[in-house]
C-alpha atoms as a PDB file:
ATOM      1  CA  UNK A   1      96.577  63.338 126.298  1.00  0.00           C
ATOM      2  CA  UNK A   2      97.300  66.373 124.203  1.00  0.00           C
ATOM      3  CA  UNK A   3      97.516  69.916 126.242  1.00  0.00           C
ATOM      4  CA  UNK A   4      97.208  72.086 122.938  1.00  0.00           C
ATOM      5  CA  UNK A   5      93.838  72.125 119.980  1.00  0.00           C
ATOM      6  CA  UNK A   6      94.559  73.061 116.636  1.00  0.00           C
ATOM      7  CA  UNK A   7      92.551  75.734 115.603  1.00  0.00           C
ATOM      8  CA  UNK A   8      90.927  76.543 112.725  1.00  0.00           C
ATOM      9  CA  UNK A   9      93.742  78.063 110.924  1.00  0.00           C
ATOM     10  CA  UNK A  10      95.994  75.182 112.173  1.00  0.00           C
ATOM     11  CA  UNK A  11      97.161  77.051 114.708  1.00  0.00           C
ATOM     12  CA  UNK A  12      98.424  75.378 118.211  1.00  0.00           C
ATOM     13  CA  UNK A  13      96.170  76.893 121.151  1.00  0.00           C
ATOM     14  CA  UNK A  14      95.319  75.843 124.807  1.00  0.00           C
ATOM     15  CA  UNK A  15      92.780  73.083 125.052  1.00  0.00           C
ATOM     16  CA  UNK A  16      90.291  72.942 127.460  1.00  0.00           C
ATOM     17  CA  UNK A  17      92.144  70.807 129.543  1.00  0.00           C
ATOM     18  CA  UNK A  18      94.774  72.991 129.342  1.00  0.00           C
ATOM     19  CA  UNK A  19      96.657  74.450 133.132  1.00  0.00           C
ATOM     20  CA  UNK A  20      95.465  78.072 133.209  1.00  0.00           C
ATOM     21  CA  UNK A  21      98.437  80.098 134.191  1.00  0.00           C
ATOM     22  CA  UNK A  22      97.806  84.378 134.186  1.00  0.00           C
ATOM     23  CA  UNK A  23     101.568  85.206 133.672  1.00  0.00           C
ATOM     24  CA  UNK A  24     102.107  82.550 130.699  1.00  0.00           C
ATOM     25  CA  UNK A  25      98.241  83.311 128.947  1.00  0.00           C
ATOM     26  CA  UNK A  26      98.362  87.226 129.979  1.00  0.00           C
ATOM     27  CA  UNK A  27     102.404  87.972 128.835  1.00  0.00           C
ATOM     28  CA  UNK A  28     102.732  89.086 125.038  1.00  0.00           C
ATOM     29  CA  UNK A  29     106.239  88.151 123.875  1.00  0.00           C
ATOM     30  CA  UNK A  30     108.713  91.210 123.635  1.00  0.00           C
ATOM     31  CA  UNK A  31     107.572  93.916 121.647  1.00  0.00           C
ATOM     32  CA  UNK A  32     110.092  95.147 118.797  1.00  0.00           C
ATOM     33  CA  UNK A  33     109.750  98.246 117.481  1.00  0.00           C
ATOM     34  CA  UNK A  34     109.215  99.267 113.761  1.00  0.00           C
ATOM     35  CA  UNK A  35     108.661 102.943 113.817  1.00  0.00           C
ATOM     36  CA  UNK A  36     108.600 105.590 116.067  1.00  0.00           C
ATOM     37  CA  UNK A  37     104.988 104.817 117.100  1.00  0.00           C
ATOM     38  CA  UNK A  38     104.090 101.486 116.388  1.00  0.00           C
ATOM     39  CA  UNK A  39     105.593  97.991 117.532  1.00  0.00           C
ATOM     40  CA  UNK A  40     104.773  94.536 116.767  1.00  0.00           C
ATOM     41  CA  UNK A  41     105.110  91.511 119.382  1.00  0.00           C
ATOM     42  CA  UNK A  42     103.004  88.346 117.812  1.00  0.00           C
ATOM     43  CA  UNK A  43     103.794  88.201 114.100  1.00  0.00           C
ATOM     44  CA  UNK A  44     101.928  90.172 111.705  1.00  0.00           C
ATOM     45  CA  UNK A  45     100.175  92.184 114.821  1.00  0.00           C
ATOM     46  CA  UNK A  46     101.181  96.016 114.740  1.00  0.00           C
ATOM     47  CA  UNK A  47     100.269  97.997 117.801  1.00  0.00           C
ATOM     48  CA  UNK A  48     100.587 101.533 118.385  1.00  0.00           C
ATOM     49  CA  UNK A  49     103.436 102.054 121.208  1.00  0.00           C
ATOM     50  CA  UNK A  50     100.983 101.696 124.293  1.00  0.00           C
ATOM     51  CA  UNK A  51     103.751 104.410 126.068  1.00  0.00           C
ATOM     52  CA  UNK A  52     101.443 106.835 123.573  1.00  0.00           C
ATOM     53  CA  UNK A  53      98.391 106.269 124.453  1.00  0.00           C
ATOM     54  CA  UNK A  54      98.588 105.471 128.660  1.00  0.00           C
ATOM     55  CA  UNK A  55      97.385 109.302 129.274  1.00  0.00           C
ATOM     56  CA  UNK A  56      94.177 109.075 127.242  1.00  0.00           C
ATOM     57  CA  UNK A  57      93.368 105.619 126.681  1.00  0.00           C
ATOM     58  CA  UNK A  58      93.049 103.448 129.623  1.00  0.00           C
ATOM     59  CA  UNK A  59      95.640  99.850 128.836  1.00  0.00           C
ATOM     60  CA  UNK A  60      93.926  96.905 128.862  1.00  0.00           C
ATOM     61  CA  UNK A  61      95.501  93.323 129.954  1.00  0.00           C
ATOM     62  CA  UNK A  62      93.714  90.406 128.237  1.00  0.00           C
ATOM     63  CA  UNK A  63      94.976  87.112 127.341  1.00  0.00           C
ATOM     64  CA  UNK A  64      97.760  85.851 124.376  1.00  0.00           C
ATOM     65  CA  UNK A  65      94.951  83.946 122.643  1.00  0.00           C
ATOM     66  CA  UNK A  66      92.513  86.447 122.734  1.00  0.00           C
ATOM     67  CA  UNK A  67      94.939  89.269 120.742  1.00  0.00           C
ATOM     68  CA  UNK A  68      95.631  86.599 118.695  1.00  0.00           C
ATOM     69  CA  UNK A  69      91.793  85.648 117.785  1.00  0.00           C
ATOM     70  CA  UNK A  70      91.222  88.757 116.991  1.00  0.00           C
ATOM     71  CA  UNK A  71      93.945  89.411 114.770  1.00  0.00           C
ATOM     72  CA  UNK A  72      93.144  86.247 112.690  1.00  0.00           C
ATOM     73  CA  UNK A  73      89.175  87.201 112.399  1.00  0.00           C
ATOM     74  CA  UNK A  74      89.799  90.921 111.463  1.00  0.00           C
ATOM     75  CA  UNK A  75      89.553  90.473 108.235  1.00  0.00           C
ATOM     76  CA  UNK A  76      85.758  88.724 108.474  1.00  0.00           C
ATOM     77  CA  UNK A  77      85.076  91.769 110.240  1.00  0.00           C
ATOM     78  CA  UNK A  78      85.730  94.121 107.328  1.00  0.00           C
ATOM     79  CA  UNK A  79      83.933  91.835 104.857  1.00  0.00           C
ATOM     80  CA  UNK A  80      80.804  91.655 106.981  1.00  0.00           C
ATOM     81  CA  UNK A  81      81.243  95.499 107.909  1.00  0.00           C
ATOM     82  CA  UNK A  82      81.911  96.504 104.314  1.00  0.00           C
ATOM     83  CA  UNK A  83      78.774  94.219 102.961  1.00  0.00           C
ATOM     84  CA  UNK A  84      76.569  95.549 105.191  1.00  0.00           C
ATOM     85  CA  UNK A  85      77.359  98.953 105.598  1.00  0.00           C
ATOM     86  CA  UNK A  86      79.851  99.868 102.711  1.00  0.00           C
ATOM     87  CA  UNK A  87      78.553 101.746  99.481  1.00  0.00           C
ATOM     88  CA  UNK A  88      82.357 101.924  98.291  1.00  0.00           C
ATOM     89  CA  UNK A  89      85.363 100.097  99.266  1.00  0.00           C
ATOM     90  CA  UNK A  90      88.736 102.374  99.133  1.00  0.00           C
ATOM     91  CA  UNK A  91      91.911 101.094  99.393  1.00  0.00           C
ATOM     92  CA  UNK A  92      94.749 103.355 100.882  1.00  0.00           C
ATOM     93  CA  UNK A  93      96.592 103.497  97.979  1.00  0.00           C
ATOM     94  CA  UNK A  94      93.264 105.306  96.157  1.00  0.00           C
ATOM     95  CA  UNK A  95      93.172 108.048  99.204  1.00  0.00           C
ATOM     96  CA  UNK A  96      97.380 108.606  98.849  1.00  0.00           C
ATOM     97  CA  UNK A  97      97.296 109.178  94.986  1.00  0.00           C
ATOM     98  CA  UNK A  98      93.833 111.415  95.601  1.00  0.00           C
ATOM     99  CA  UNK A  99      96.226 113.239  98.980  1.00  0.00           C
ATOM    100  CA  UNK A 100      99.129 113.828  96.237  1.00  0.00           C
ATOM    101  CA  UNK A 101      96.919 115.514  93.840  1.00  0.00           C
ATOM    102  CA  UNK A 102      95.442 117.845  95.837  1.00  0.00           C
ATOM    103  CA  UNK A 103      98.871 118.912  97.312  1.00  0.00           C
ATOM    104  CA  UNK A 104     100.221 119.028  93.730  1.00  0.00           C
ATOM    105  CA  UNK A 105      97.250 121.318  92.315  1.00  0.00           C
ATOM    106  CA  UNK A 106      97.709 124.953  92.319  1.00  0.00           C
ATOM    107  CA  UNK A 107      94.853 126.702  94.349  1.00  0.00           C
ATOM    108  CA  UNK A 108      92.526 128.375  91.906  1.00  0.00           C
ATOM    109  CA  UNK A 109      93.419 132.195  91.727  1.00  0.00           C
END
């Protein structure tokens, strides 16, 4: 009997017949740092150093697989979000350039 389902993106996760164990399902993998405020543990998911948040923002703990769901359905959230409530989609490279020239542009006199 297999212990692990692949998902929808292919991806190995616990079956339903899968042992539950807290420590193994609730411990992210080491985080490495990429900048001074963010870090990254699972690939392609970028946190913000939680260190930086602990006095304002309560920390959650929730499982591996859940972090990981979310991260690989994000971007079905911004398609439904931005067809149903979007007039304009902006990219970040479209607010830099616009960021740049207004710091470049001389104040009117």
């Amino acid at each position: 009997m297999r212990d692990v389902d692949d998902g929808p993106d292919g991806d190995p996760g616990p079956a339903a017949t899968a042992p539950y164990r807290f420590a193994e399902q609730h411990t992210p993998p080491p985080a490495v740092r990429v900048s001074e405020v963010a870090q990254t543990t699972f690939e392609h998911v970028y946190e913000v150093d939680p260190r930086l948040m602990e006095e304002h923002v309560l920390q959650q703990v929730f499982p591996n697989w859940d972090t990981l769901r979310i991260m690989r359905s994000r971007h079905d959230h911004l398609s439904w979000m931005h067809q149903h409530f979007a007039e304009k989609v902006v990219t970040g490279s479209e607010i830099l350039a616009e960021v740049e020239r207004e710091a470049s542009t001389p104040p009117p006199p």
